[in-house]
C-alpha atoms as a PDB file:
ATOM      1  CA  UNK A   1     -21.509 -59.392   9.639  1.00  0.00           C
ATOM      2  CA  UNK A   2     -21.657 -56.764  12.359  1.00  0.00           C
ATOM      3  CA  UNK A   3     -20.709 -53.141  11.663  1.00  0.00           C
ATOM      4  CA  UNK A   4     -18.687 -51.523  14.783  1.00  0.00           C
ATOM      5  CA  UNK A   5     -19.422 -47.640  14.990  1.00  0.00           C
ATOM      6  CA  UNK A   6     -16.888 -45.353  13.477  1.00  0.00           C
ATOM      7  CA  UNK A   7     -16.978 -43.852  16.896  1.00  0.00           C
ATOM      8  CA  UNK A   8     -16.399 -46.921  18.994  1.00  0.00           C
ATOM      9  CA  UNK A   9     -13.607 -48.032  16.239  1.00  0.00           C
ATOM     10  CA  UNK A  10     -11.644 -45.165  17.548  1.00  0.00           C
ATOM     11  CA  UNK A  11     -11.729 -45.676  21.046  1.00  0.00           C
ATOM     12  CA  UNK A  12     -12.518 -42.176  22.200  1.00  0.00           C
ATOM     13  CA  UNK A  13     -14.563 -42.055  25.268  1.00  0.00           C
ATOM     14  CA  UNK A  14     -16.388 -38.522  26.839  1.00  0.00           C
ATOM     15  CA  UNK A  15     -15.967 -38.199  30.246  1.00  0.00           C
ATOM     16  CA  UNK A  16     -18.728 -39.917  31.509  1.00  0.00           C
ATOM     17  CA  UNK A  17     -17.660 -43.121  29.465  1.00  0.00           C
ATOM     18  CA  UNK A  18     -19.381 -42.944  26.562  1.00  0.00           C
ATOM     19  CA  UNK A  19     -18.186 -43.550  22.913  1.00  0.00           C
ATOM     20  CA  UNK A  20     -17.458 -40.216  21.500  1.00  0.00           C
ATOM     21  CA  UNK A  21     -19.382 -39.208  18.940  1.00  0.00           C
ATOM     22  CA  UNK A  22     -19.659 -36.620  15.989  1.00  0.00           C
ATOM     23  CA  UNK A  23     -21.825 -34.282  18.664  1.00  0.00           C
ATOM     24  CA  UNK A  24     -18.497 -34.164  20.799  1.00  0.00           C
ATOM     25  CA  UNK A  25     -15.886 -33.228  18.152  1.00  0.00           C
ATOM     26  CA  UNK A  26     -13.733 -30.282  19.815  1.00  0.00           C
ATOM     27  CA  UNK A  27     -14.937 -26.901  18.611  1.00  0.00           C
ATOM     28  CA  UNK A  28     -12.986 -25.376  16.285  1.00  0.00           C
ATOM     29  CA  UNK A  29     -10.715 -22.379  17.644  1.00  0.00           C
ATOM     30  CA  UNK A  30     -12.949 -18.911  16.739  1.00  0.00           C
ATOM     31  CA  UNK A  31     -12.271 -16.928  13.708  1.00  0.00           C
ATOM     32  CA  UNK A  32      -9.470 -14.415  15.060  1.00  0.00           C
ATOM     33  CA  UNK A  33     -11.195 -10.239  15.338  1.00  0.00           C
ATOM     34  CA  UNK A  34     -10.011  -7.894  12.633  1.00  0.00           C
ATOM     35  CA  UNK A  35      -8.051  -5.631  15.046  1.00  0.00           C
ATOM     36  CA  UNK A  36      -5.848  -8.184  16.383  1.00  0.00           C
ATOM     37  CA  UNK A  37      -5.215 -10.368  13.267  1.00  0.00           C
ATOM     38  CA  UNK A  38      -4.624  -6.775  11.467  1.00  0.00           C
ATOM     39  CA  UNK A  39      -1.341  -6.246  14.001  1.00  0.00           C
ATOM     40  CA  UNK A  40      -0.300 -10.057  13.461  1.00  0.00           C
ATOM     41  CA  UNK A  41      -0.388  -9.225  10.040  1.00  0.00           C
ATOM     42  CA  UNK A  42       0.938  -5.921  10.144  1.00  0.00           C
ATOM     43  CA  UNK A  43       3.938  -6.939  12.262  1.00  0.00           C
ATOM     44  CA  UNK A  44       4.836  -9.988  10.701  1.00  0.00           C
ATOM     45  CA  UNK A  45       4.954  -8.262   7.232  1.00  0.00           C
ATOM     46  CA  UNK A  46       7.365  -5.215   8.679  1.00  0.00           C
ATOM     47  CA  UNK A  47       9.934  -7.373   9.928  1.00  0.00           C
ATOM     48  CA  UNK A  48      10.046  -8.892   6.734  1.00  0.00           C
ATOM     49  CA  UNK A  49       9.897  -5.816   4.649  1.00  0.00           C
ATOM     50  CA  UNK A  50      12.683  -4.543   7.039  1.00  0.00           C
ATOM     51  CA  UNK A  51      15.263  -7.205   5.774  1.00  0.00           C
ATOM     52  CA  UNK A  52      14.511  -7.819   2.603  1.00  0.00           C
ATOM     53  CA  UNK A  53      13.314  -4.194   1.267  1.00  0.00           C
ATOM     54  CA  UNK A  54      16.216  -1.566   2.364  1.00  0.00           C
ATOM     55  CA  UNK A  55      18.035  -1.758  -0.450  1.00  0.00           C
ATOM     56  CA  UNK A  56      14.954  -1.107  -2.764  1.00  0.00           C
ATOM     57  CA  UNK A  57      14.013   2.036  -0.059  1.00  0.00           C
ATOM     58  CA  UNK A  58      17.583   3.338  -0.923  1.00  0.00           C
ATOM     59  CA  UNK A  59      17.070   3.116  -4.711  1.00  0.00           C
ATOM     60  CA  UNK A  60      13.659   4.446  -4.293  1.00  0.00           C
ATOM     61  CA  UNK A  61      14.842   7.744  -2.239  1.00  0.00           C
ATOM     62  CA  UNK A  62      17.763   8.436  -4.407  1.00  0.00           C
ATOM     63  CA  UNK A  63      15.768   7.838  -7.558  1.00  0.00           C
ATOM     64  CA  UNK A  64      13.492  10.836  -6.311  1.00  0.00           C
ATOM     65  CA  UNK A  65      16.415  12.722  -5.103  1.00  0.00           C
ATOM     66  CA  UNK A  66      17.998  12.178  -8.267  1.00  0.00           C
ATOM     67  CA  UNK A  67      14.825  13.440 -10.190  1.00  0.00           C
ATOM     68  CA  UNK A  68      14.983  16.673  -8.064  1.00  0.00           C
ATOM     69  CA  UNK A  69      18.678  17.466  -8.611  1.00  0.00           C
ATOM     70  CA  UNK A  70      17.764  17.080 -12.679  1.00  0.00           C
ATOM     71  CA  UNK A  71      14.927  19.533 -12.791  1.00  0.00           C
ATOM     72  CA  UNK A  72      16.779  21.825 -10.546  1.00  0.00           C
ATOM     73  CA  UNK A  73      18.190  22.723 -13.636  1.00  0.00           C
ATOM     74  CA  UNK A  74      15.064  23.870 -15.151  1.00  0.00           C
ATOM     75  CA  UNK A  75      13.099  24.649 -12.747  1.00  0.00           C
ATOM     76  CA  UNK A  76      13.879  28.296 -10.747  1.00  0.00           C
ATOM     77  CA  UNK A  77      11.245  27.923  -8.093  1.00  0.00           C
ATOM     78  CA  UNK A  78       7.374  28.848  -7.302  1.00  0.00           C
ATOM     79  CA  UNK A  79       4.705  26.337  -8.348  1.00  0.00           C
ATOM     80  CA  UNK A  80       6.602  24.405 -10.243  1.00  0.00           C
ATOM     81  CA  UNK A  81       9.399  23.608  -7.464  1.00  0.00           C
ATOM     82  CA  UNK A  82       6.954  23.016  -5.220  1.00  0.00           C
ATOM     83  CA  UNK A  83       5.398  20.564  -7.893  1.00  0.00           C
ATOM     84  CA  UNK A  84       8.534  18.867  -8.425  1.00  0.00           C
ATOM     85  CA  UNK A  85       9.616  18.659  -4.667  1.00  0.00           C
ATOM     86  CA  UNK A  86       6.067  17.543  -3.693  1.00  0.00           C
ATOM     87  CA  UNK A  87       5.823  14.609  -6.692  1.00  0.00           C
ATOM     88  CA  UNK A  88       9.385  13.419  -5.776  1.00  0.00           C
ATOM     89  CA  UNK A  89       8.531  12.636  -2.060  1.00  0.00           C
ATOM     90  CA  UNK A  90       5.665  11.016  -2.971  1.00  0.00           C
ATOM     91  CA  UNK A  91       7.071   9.058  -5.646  1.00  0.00           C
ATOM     92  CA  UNK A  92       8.758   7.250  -3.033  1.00  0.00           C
ATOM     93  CA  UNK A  93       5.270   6.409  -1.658  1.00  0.00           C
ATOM     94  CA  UNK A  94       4.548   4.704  -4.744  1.00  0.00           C
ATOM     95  CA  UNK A  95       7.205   3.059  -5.361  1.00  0.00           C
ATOM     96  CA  UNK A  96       6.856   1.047  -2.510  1.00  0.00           C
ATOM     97  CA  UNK A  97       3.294   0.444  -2.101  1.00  0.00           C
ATOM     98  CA  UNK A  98       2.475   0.472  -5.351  1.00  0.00           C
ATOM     99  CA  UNK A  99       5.415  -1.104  -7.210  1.00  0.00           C
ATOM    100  CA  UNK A 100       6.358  -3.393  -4.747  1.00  0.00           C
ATOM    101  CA  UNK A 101       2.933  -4.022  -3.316  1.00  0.00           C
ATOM    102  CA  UNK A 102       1.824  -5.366  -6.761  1.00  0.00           C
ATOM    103  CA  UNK A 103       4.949  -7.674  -6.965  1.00  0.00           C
ATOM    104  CA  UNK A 104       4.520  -9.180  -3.737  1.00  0.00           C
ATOM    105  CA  UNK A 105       1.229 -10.115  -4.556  1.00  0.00           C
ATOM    106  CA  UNK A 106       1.598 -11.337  -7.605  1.00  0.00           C
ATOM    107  CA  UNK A 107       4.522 -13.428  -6.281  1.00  0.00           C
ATOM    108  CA  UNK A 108       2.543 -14.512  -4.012  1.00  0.00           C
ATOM    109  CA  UNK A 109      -0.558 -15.621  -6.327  1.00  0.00           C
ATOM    110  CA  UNK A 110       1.527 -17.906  -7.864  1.00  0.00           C
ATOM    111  CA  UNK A 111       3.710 -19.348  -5.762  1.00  0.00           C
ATOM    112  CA  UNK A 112       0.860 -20.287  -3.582  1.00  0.00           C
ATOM    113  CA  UNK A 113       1.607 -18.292  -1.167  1.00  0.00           C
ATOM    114  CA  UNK A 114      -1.867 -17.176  -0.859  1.00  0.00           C
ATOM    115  CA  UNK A 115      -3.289 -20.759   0.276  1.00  0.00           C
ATOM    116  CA  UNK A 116      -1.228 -20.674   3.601  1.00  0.00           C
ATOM    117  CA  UNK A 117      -3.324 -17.118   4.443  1.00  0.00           C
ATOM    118  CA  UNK A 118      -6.193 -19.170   3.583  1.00  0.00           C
ATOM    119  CA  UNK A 119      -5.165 -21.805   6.383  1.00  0.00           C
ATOM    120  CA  UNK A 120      -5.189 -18.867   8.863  1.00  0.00           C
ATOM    121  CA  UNK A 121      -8.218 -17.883  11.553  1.00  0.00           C
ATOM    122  CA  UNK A 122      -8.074 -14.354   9.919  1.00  0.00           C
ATOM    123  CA  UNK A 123     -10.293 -12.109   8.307  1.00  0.00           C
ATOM    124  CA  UNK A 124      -9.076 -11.646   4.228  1.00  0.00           C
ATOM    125  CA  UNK A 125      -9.140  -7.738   5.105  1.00  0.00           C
ATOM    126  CA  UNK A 126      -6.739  -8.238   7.737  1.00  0.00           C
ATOM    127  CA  UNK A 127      -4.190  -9.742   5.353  1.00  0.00           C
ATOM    128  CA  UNK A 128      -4.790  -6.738   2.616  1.00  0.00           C
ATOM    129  CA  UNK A 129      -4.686  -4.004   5.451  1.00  0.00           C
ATOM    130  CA  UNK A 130      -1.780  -5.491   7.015  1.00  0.00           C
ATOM    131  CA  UNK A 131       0.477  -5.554   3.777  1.00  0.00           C
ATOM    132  CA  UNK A 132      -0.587  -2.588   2.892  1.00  0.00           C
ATOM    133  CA  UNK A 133      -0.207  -0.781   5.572  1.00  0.00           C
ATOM    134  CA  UNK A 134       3.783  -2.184   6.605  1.00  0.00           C
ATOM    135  CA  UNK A 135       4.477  -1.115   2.657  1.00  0.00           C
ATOM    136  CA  UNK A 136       3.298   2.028   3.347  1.00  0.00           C
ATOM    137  CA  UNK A 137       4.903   2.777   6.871  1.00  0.00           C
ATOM    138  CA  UNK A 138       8.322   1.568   5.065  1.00  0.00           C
ATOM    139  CA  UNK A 139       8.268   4.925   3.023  1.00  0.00           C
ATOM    140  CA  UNK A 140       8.218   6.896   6.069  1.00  0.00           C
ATOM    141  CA  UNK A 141      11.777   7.367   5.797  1.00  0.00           C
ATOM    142  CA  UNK A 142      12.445   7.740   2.165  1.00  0.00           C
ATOM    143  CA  UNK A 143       9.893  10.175   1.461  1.00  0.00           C
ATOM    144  CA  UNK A 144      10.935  12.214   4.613  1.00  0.00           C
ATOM    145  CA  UNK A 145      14.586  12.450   3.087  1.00  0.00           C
ATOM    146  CA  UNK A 146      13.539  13.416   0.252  1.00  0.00           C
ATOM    147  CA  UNK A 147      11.114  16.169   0.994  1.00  0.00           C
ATOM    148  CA  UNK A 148      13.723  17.672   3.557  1.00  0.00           C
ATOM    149  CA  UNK A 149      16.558  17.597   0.209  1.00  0.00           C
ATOM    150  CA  UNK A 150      13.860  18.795  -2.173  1.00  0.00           C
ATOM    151  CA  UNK A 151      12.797  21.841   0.285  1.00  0.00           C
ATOM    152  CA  UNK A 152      16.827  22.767   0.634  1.00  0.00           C
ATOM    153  CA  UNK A 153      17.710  22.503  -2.960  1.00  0.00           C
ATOM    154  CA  UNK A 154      14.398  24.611  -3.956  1.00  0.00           C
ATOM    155  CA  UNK A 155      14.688  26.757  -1.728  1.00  0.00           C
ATOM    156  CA  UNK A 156      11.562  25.826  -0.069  1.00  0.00           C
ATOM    157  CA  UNK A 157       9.986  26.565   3.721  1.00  0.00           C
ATOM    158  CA  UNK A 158      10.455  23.334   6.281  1.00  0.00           C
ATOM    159  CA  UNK A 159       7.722  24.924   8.561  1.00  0.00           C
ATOM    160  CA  UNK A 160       4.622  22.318   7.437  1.00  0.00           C
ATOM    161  CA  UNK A 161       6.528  19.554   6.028  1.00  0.00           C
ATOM    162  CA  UNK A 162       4.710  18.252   9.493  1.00  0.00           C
ATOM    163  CA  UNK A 163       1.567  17.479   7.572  1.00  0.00           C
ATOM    164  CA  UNK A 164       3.878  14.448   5.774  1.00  0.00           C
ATOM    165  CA  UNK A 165       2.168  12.750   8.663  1.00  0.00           C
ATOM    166  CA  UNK A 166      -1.232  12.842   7.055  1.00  0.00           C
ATOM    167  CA  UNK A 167      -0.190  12.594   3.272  1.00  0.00           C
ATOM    168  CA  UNK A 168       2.237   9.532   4.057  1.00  0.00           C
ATOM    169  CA  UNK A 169      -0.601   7.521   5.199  1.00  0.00           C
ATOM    170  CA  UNK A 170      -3.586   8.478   3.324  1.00  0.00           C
ATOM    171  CA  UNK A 171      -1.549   8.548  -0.012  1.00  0.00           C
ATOM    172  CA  UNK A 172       0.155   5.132   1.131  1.00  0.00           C
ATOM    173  CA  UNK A 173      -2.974   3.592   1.722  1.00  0.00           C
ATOM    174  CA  UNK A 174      -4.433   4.599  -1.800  1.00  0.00           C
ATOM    175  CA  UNK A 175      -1.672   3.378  -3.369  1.00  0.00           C
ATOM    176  CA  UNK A 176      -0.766   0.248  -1.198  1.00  0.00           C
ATOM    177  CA  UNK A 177      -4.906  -0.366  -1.990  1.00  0.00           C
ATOM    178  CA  UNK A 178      -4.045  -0.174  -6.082  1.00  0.00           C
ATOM    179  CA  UNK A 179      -1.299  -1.732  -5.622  1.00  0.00           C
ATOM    180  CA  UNK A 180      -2.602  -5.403  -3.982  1.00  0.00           C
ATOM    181  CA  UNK A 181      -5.471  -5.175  -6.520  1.00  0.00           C
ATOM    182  CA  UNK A 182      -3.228  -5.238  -9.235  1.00  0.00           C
ATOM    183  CA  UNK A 183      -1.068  -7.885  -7.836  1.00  0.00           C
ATOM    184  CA  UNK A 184      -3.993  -9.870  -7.085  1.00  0.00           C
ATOM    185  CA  UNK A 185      -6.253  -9.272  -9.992  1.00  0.00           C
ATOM    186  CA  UNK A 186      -3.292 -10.518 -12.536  1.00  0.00           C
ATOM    187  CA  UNK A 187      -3.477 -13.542 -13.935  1.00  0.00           C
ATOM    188  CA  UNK A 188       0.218 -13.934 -14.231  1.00  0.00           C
ATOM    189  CA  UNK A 189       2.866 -13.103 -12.081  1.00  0.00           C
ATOM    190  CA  UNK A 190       4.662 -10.963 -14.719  1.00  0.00           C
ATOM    191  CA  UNK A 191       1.982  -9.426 -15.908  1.00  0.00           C
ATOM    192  CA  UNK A 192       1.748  -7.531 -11.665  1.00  0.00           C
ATOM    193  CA  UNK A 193       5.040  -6.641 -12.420  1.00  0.00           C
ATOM    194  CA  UNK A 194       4.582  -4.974 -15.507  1.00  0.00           C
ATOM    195  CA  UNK A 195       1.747  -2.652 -14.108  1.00  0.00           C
ATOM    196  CA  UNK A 196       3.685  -2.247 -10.720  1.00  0.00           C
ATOM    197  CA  UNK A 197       5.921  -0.701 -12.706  1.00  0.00           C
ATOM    198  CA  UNK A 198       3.807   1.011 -15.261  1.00  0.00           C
ATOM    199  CA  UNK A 199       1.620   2.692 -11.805  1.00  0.00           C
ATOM    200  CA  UNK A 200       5.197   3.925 -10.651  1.00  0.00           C
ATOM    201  CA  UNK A 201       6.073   5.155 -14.076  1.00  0.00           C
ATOM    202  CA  UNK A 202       2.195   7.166 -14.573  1.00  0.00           C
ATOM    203  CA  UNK A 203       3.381   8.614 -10.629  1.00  0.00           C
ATOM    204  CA  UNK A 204       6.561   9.742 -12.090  1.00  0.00           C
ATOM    205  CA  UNK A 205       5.404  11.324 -14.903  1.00  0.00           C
ATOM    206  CA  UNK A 206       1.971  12.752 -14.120  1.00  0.00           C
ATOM    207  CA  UNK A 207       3.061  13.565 -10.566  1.00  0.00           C
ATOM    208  CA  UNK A 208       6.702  15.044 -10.716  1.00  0.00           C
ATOM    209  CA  UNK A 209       5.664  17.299 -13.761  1.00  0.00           C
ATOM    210  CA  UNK A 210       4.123  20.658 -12.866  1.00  0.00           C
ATOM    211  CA  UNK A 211       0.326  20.374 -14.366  1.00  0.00           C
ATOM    212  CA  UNK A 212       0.065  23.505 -16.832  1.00  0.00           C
ATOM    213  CA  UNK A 213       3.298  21.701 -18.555  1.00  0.00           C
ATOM    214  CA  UNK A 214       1.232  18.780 -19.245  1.00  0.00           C
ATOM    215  CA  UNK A 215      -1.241  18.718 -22.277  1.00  0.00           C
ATOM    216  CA  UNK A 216      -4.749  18.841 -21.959  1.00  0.00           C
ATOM    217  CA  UNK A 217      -6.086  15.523 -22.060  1.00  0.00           C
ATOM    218  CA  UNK A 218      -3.005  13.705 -19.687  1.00  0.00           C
ATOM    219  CA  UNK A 219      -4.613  16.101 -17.387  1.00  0.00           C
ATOM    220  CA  UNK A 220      -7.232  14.061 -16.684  1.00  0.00           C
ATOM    221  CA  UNK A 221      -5.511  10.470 -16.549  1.00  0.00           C
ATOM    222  CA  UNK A 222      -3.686  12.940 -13.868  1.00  0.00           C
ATOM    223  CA  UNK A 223      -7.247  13.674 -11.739  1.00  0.00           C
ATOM    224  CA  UNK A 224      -7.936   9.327 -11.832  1.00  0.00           C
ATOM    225  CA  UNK A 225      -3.937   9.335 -10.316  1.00  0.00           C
ATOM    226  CA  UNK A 226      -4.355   8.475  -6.540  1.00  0.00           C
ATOM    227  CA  UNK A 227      -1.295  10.281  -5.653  1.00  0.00           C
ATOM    228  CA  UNK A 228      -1.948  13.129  -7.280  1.00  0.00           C
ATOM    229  CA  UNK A 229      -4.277  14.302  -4.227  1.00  0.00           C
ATOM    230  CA  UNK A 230      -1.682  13.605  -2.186  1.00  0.00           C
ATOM    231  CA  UNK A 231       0.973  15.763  -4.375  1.00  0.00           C
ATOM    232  CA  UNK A 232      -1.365  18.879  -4.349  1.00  0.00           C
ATOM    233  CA  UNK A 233      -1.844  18.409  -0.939  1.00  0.00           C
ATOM    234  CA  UNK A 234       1.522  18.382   0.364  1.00  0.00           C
ATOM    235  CA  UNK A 235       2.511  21.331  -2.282  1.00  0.00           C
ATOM    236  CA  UNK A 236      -0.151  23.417  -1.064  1.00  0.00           C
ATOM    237  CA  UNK A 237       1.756  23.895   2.048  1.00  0.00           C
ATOM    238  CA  UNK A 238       4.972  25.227   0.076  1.00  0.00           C
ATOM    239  CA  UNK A 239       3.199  28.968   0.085  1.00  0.00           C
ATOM    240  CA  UNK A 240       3.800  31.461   2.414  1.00  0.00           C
ATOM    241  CA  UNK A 241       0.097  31.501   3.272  1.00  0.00           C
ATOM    242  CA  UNK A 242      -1.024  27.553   2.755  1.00  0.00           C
ATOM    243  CA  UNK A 243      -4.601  26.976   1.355  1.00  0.00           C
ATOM    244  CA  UNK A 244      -5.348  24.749   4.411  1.00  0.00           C
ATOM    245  CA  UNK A 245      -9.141  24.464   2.751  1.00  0.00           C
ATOM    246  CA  UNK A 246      -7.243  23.311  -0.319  1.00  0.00           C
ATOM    247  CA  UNK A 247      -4.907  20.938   1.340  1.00  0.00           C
ATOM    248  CA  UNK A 248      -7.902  19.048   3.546  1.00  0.00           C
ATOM    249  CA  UNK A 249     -10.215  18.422   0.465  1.00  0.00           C
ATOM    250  CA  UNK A 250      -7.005  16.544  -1.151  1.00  0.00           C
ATOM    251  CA  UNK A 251      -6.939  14.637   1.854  1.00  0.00           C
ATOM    252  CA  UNK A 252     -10.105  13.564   2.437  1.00  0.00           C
ATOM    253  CA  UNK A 253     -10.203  12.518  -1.534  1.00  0.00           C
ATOM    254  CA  UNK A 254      -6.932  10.762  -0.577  1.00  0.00           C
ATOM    255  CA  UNK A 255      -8.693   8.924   1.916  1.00  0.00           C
ATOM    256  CA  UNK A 256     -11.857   8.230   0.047  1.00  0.00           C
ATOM    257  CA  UNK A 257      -9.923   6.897  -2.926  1.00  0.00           C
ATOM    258  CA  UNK A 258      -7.515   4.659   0.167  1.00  0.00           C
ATOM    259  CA  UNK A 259     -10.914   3.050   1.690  1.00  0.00           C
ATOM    260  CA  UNK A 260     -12.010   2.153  -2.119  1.00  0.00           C
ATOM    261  CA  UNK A 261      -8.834   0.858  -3.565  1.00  0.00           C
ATOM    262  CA  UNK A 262      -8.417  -1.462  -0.145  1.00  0.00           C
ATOM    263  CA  UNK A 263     -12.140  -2.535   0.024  1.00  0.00           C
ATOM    264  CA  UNK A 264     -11.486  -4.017  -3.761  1.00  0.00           C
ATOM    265  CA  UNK A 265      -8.203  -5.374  -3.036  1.00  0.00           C
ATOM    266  CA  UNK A 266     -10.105  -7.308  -0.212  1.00  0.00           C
ATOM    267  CA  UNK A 267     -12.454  -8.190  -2.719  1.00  0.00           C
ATOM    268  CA  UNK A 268      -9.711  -9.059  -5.373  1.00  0.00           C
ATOM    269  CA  UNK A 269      -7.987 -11.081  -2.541  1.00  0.00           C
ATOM    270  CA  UNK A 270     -11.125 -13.303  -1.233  1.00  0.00           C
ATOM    271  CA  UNK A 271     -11.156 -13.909  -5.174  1.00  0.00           C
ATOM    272  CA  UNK A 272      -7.800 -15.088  -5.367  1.00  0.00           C
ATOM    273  CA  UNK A 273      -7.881 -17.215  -2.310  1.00  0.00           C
ATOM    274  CA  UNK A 274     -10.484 -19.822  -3.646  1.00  0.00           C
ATOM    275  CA  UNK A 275      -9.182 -20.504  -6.851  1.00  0.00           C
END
């Protein structure tokens, strides 16, 4: 019995007539670059966080706002206003990107939500950075409320609340980084919701707080906090005379601790993706 060639079987010709064979498969479409697949991503993810994530940016900003109008009622002013006014607008950072983040992940771990990224011509990176980053740009407004309100009830100057611009990102990305790992490194869906929300609760506490009223060893769980850098930073420019020395080294540890927390939610993610 003669065996006909899968190739002829199918009918497919080249165009000089020949039966197509496995050599003349059509290429497969090239893996897309980082840069572009990160705005796909990062695009695709703000319109989405834009409908379905206002309500939660309202809860989050009056939740801080809340928190400030409280301790207004111990708190007079000096370091520890600034402390309180500074940990409040961050809060809001964490909230989202960390909090949320780590549910959206997780949701998305085991729904299998994850396999249709898989699917896609994009770089795992590009997925991480691009959530992260729309999480954190969706706090732009919340924590800019909030630091305004916080700076008018305490009394506070509105000259540098300009260098928001620097802590919302850098402190956005270290969170938004912590956040995907934990979402990703979960095994269970509810268990990235529980430390979503116990991340928010250790920026709450450890943040909002001046440090000298915390005791001495929650001081240091304070120092592994990324948001903390960005909470010293931003209250550093509360003084008349801003320790601008001060308020760069918190940034670049912000930063440091961002590129670290995303490279091992990219990690955590490429994990993830082939179980």
């Amino acid at each position: 019995m003669s065996v006909v060639p899968a190739e002829a079987a199918t009918g497919r010709r080249t165009a000089d007539g020949r039966a197509a064979g496995p050599a003349d498969a059509a290429p497969l479409a090239p893996r897309a670059r980082l840069l572009p697949a990160l705005g796909a991503v990062y695009r695709a993810q703000l319109s989405r966080a834009r409908v379905a994530r206002i309500p939660l940016l309202f809860v989050a900003t009056f939740q801080s706002v809340g928190i400030m109008v409280l301790m207004r009622g111990v708190v007079d002013g000096g370091d520890e206003a600034r402390a309180v006014v500074a940990g409040s607008s961050v809060l809001v950072v964490a909230f989202v990107a960390l909090n949320l983040l780590a549910q959206y992940f997780g949701q998305l771990r085991a729904s299998g939500g994850l396999d249709h990224y898989a699917t896609l011509p994009v770089p795992p990176a590009a997925v991480v950075l691009g959530a992260a980053g729309a999480y954190a740009s969706f706090t732009v407004p919340g924590t800019v409320v909030t630091a305004v309100a916080g700076s008018v009830l305490f009394q506070l100057p509105l000259t540098h609340l300009w260098v928001l611009a620097a802590v919302i990102p850098l402190a956005g990305a270290a969170l938004a980084g912590l956040g995907a790992a934990l979402g990703l490194l979960a095994p269970r869906q509810e268990l990235a919701t529980l430390l979503g929300q116990l991340g928010m609760s250790a920026a709450l506490l450890l943040g909002v707080l001046p440090a000298d009223r915390l005791p001495g060893p929650i001081t240091y769980a304070r120092d592994l906090l990324p948001s903390t850098y960005g909470v010293e930073a931003l209250a550093r420019t509360f003084d008349a005379r801003p320790d601008w020395g001060g308020v760069a080294v918190d940034l670049t540890v912000c930063a440091a601790v961002g590129v670290v927390s995303l490279t091992v939610a990219t990690w955590a993610y490429r994990r993830a993706a082939v179980r």
